[in-house]
C-alpha atoms as a PDB file:
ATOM      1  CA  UNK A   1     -25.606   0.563  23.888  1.00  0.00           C
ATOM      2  CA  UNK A   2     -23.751  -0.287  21.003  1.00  0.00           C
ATOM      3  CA  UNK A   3     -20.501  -2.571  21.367  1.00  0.00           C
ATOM      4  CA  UNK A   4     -17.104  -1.882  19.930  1.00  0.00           C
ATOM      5  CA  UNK A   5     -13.995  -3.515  18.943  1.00  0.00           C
ATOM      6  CA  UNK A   6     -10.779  -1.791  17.786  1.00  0.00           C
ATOM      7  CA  UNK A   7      -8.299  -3.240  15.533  1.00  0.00           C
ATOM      8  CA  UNK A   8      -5.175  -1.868  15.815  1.00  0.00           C
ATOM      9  CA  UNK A   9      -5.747  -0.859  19.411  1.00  0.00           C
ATOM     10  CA  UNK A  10      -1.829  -0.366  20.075  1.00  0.00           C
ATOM     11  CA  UNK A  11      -1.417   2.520  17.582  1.00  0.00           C
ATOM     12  CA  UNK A  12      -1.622   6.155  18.106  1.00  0.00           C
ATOM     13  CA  UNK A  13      -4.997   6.324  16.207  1.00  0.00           C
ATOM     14  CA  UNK A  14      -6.119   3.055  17.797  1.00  0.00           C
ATOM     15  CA  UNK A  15      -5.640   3.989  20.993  1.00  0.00           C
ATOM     16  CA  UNK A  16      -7.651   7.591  20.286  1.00  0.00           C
ATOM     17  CA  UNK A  17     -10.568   5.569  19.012  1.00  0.00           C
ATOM     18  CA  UNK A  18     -10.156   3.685  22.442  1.00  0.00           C
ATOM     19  CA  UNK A  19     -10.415   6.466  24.515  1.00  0.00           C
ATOM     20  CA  UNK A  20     -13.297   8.341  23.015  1.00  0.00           C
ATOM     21  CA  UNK A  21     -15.789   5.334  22.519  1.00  0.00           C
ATOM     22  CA  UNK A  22     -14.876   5.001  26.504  1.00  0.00           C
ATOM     23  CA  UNK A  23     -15.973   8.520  26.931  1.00  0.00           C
ATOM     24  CA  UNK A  24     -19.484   8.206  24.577  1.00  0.00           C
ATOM     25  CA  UNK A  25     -22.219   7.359  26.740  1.00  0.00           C
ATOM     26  CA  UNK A  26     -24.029   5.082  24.279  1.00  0.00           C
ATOM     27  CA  UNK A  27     -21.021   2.955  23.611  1.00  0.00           C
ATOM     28  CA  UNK A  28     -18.890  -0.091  25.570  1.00  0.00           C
ATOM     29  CA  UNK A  29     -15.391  -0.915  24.438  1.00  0.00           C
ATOM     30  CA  UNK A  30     -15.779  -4.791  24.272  1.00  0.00           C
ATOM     31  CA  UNK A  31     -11.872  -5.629  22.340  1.00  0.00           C
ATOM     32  CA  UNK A  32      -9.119  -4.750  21.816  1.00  0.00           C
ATOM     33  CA  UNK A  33      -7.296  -6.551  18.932  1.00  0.00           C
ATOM     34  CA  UNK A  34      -3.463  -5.836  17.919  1.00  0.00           C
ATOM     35  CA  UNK A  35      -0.620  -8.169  17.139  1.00  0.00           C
ATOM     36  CA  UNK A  36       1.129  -5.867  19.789  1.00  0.00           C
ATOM     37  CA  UNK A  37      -1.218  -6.809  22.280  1.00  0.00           C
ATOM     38  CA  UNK A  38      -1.543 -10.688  20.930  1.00  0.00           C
ATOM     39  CA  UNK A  39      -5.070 -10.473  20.343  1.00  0.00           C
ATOM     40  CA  UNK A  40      -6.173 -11.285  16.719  1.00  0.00           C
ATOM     41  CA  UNK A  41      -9.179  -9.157  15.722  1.00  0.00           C
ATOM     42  CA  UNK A  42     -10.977 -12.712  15.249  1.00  0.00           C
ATOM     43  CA  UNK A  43     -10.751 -12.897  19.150  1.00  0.00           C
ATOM     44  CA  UNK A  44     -12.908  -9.946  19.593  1.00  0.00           C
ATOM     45  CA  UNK A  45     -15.374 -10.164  16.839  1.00  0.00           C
ATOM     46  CA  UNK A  46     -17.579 -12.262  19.223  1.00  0.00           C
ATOM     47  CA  UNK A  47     -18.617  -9.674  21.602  1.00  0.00           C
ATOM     48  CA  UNK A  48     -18.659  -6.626  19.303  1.00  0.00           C
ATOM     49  CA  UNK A  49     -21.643  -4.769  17.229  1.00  0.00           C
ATOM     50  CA  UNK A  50     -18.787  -2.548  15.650  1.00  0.00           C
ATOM     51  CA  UNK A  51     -14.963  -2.744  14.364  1.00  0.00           C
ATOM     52  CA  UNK A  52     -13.148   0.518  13.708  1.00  0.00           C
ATOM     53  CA  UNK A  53     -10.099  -0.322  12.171  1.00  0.00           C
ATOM     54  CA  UNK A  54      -6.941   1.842  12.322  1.00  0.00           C
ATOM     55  CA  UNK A  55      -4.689  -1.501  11.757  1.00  0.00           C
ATOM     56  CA  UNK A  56      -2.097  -1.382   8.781  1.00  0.00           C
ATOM     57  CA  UNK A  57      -3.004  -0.847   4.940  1.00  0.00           C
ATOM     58  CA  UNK A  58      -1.545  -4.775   3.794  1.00  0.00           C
ATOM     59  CA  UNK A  59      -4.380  -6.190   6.812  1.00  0.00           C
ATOM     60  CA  UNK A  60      -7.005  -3.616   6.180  1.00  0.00           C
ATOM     61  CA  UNK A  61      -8.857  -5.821   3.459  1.00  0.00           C
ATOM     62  CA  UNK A  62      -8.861  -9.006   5.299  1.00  0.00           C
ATOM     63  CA  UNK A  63      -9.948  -7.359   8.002  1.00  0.00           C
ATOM     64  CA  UNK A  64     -13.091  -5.708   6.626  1.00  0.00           C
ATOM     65  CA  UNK A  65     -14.001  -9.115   4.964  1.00  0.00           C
ATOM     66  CA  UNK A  66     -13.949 -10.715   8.564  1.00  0.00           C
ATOM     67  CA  UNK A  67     -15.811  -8.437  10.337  1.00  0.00           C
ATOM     68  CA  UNK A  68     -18.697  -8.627   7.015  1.00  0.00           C
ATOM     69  CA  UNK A  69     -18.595 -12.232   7.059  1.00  0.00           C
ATOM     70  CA  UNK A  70     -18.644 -12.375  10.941  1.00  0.00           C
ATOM     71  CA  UNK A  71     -22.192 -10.107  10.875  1.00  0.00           C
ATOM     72  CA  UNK A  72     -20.270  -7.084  12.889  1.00  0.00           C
ATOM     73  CA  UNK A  73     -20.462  -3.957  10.603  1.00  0.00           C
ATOM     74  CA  UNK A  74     -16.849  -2.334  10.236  1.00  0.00           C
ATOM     75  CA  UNK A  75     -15.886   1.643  10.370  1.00  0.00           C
ATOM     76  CA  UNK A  76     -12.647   1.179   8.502  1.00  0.00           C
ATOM     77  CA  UNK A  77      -9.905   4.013   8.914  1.00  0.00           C
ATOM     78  CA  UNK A  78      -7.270   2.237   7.237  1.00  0.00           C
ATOM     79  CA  UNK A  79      -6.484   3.689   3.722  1.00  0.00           C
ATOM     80  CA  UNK A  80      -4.349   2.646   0.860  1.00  0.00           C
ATOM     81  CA  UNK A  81      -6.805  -0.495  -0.211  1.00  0.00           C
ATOM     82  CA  UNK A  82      -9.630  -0.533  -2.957  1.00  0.00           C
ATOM     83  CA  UNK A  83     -12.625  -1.995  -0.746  1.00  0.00           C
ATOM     84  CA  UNK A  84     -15.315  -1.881  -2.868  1.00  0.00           C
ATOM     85  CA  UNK A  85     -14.757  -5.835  -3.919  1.00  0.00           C
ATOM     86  CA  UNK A  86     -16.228  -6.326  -0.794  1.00  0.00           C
ATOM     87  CA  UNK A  87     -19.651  -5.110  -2.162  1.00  0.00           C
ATOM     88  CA  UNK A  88     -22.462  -7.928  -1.320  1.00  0.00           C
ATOM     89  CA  UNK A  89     -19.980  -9.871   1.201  1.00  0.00           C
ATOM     90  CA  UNK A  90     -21.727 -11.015   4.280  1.00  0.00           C
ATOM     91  CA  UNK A  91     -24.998  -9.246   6.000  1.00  0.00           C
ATOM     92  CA  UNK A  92     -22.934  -6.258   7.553  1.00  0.00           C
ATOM     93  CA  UNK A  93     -22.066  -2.680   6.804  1.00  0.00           C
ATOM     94  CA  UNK A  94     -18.782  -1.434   5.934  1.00  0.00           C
ATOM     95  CA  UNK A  95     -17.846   2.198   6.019  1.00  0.00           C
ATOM     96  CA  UNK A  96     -15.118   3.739   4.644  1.00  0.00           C
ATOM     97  CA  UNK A  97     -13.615   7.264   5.395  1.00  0.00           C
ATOM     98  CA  UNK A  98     -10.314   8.794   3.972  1.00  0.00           C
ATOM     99  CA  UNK A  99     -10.586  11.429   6.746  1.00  0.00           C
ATOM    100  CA  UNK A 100     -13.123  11.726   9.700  1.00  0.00           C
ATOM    101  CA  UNK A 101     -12.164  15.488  10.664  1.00  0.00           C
ATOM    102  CA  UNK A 102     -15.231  17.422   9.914  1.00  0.00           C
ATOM    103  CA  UNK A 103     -12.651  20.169   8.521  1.00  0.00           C
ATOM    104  CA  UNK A 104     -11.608  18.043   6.257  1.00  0.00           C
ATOM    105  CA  UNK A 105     -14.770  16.894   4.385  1.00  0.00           C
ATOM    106  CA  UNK A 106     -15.472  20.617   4.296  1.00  0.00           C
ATOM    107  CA  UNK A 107     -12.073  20.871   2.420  1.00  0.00           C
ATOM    108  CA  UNK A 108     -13.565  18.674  -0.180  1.00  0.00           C
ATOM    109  CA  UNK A 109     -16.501  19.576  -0.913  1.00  0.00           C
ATOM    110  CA  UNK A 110     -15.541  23.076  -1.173  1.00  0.00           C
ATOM    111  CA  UNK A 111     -12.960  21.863  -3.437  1.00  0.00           C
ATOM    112  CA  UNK A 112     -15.789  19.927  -5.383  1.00  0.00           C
ATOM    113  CA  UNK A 113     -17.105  23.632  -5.769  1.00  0.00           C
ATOM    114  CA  UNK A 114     -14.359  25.107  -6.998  1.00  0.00           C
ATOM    115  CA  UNK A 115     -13.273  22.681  -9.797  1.00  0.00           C
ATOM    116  CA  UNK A 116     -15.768  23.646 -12.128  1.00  0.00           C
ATOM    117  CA  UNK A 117     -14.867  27.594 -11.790  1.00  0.00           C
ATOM    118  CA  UNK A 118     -11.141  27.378 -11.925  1.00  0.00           C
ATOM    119  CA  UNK A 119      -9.872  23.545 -12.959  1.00  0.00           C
ATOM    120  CA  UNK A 120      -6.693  23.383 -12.826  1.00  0.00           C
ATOM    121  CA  UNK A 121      -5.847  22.212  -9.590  1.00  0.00           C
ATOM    122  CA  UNK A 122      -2.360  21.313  -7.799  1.00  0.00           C
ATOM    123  CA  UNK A 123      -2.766  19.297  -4.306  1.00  0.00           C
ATOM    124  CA  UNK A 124       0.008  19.060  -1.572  1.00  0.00           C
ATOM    125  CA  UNK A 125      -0.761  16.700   1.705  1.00  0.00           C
ATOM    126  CA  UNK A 126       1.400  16.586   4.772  1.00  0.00           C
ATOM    127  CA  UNK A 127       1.594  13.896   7.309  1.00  0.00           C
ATOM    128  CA  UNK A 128       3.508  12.292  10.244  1.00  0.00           C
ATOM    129  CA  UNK A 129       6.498  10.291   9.244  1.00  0.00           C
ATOM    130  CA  UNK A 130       5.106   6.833  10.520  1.00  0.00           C
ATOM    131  CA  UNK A 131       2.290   6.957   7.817  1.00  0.00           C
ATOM    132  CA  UNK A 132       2.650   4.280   5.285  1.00  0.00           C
ATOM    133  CA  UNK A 133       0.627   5.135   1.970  1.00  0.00           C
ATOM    134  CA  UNK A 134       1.393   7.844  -0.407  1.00  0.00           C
ATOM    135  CA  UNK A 135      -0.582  10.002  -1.595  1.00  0.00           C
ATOM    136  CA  UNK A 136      -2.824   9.673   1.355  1.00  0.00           C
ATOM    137  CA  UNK A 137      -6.562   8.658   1.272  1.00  0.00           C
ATOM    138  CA  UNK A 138      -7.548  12.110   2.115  1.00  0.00           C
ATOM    139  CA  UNK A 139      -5.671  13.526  -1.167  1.00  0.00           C
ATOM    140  CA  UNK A 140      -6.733  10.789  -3.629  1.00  0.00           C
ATOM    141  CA  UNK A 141     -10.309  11.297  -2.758  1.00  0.00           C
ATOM    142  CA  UNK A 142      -9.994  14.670  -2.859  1.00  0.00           C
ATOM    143  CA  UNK A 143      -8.972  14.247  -6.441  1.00  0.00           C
ATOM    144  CA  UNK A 144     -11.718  11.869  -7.541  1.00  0.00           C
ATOM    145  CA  UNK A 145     -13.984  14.505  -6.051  1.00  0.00           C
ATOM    146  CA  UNK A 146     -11.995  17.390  -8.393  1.00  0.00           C
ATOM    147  CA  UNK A 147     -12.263  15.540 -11.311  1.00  0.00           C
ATOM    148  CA  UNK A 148     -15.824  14.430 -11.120  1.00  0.00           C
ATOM    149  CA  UNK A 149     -16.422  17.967 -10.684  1.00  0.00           C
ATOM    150  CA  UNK A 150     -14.353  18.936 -13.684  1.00  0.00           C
ATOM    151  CA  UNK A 151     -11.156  19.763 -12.150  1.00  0.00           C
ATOM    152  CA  UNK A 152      -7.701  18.949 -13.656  1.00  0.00           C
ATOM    153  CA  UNK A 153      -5.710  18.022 -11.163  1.00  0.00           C
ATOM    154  CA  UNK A 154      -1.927  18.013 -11.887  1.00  0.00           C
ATOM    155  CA  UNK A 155       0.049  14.451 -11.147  1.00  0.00           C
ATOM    156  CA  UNK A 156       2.069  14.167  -8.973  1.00  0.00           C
ATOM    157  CA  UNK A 157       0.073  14.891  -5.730  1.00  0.00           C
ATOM    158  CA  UNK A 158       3.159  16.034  -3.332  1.00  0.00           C
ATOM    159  CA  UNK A 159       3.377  14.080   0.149  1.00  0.00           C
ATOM    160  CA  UNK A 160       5.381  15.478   2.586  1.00  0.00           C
ATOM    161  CA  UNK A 161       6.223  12.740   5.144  1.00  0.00           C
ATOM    162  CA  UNK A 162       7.770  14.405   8.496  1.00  0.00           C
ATOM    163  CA  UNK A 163       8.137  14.390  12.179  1.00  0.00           C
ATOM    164  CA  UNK A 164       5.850  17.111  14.068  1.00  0.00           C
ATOM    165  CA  UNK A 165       2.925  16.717  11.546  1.00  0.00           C
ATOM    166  CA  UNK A 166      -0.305  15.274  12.199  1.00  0.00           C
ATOM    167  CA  UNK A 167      -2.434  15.686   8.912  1.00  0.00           C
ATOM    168  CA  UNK A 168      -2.269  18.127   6.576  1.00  0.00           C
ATOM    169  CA  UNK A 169      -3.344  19.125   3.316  1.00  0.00           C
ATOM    170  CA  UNK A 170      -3.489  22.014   0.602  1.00  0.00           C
ATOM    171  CA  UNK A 171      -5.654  22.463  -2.522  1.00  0.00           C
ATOM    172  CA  UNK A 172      -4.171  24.568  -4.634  1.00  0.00           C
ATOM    173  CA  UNK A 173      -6.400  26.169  -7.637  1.00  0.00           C
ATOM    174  CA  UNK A 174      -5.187  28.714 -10.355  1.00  0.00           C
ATOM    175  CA  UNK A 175      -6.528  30.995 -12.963  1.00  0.00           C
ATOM    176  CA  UNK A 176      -6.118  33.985 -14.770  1.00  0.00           C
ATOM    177  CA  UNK A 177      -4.174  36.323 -12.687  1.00  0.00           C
ATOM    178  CA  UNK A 178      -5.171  34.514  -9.445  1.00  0.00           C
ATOM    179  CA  UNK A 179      -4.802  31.636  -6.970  1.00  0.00           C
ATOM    180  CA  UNK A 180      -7.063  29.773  -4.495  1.00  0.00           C
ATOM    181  CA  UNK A 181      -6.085  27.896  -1.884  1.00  0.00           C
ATOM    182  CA  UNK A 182      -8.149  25.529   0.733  1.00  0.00           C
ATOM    183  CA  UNK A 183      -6.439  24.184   3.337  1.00  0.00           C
ATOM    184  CA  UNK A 184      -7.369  21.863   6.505  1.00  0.00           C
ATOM    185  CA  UNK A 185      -4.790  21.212   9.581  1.00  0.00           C
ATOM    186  CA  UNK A 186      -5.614  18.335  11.750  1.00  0.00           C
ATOM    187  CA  UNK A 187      -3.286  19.563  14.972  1.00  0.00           C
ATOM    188  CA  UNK A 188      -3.726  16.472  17.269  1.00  0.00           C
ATOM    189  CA  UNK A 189      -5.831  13.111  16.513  1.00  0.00           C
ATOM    190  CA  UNK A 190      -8.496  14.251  18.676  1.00  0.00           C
ATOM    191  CA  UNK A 191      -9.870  16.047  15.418  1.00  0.00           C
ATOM    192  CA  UNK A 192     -11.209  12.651  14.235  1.00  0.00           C
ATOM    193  CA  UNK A 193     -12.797  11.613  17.079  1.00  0.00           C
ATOM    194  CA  UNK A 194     -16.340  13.104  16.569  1.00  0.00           C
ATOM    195  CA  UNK A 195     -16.268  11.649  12.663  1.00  0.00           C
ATOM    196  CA  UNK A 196     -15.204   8.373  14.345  1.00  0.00           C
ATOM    197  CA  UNK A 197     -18.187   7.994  16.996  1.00  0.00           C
ATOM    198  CA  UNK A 198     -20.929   9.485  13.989  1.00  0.00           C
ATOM    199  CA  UNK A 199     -19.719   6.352  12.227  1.00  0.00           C
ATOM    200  CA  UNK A 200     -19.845   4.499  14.583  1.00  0.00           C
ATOM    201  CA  UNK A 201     -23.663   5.544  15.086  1.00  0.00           C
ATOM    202  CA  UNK A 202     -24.501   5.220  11.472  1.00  0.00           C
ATOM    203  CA  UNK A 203     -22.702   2.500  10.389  1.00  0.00           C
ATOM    204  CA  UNK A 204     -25.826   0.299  11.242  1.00  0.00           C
ATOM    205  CA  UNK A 205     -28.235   2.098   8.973  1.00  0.00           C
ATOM    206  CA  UNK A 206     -26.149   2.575   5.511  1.00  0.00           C
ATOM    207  CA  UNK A 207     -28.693   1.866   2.618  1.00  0.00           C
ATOM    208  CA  UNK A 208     -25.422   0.864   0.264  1.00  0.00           C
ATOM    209  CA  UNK A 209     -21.771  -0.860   1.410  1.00  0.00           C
ATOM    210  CA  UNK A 210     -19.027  -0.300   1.310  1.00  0.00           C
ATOM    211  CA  UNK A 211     -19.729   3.650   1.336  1.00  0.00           C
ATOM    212  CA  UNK A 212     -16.911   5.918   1.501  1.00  0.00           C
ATOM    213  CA  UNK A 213     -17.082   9.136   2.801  1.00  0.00           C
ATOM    214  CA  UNK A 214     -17.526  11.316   5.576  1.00  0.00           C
ATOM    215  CA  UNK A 215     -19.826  13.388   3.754  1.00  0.00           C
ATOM    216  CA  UNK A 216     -22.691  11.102   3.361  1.00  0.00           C
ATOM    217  CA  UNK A 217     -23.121  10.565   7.061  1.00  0.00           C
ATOM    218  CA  UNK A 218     -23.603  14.335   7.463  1.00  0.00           C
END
């Protein structure tokens, strides 16, 4: 049975994660931390084998570093921070996902594909109007993966920030005389879930942390 704590257990995505790891039959919710729900994340690091973290990006970082230092290995869903300072911290594992919908690493890596066939590359991401970070994690590791690949992808990435969206997000590719286009719709939060619980399950067993991306857990 492995245990889990969720920071930022008040929020739409926190409270997803909350539901789900209730459903999994290898897993016990053991915390829920939120300022919401005045319980700090240290108050539930005690009883807990895992953190996911859906908190805020300006706590995300501190939050990773406790869990590490604390021995609890972290699944961190938060983006808009550069984690990989934390490299070597503590005994744990952190993992690191821009987007756990399945759909959506498959958007990547067929972008990855692409890149070196048609390079020039245009990306447009679309999210709920609550979200805080532009572009979002999803679209700046998409265009790491383009570039590495050979792409040329065109600045600015476009964020659309709107009530009625969930996640969202087009990769555009153009060459002589035509287009490509790859796109992934996450319609409710539920499409994270099973990225979120094979984290979870992995998190233990990373050979390298922080390691970010869906794709390697695969």
């Amino acid at each position: 049975m492995i245990n889990v704590a969720v920071s930022g257990a008040a929020g739409r995505m926190g409270k997803t994660v909350c539901h789900a790891v209730e459903g999994a039959d290898d897993m016990a919710l053991v915390g829920r931390a939120d300022p919401v729900l005045e319980t700090h994340l240290q108050d539930v690091l005690g009883d807990a084998d895992v953190v996911v973290d859906f908190s805020q990006p300006h706590a995300a970082l501190e939050n990773a570093r406790h869990c590490l230092e604390a021995g609890v290995h972290c699944v961190m869903g938060t983006t808009g921070q550069d984690f990989s300072e934390l490299e070597g911290v503590g005994s744990a594992n952190l993992f690191v996902a821009p987007n756990f919908a399945i759909g959506a690493v498959l958007m990547m890596e067929a972008a990855k594909m692409v890149a070196p066939h048609m390079p020039e590359c245009e990306i447009i991401e679309l999210h709920h109007d609550q979200k805080l970070d532009a572009p979002s994690g999803t679209a700046a590791r998409t265009a790491d993966l383009v570039r590495g690949a050979g792409g040329n992808v065109h600045e600015p990435i476009h964020s659309v920030r709107l009530p009625g969206l969930v996640a969202h997000q087009e990769v555009l590719f153009g060459g002589l005389g035509q287009t490509l286009s790859i796109r992934h719709d996450s319609i409710s939060r539920e499409s994270f879930m099973p990225g979120v619980l094979l984290a979870i399950r992995k998190v233990g067993t990373l050979e390298k942390s922080p390691t970010v991306g869906l794709e390697h857990l695969l």
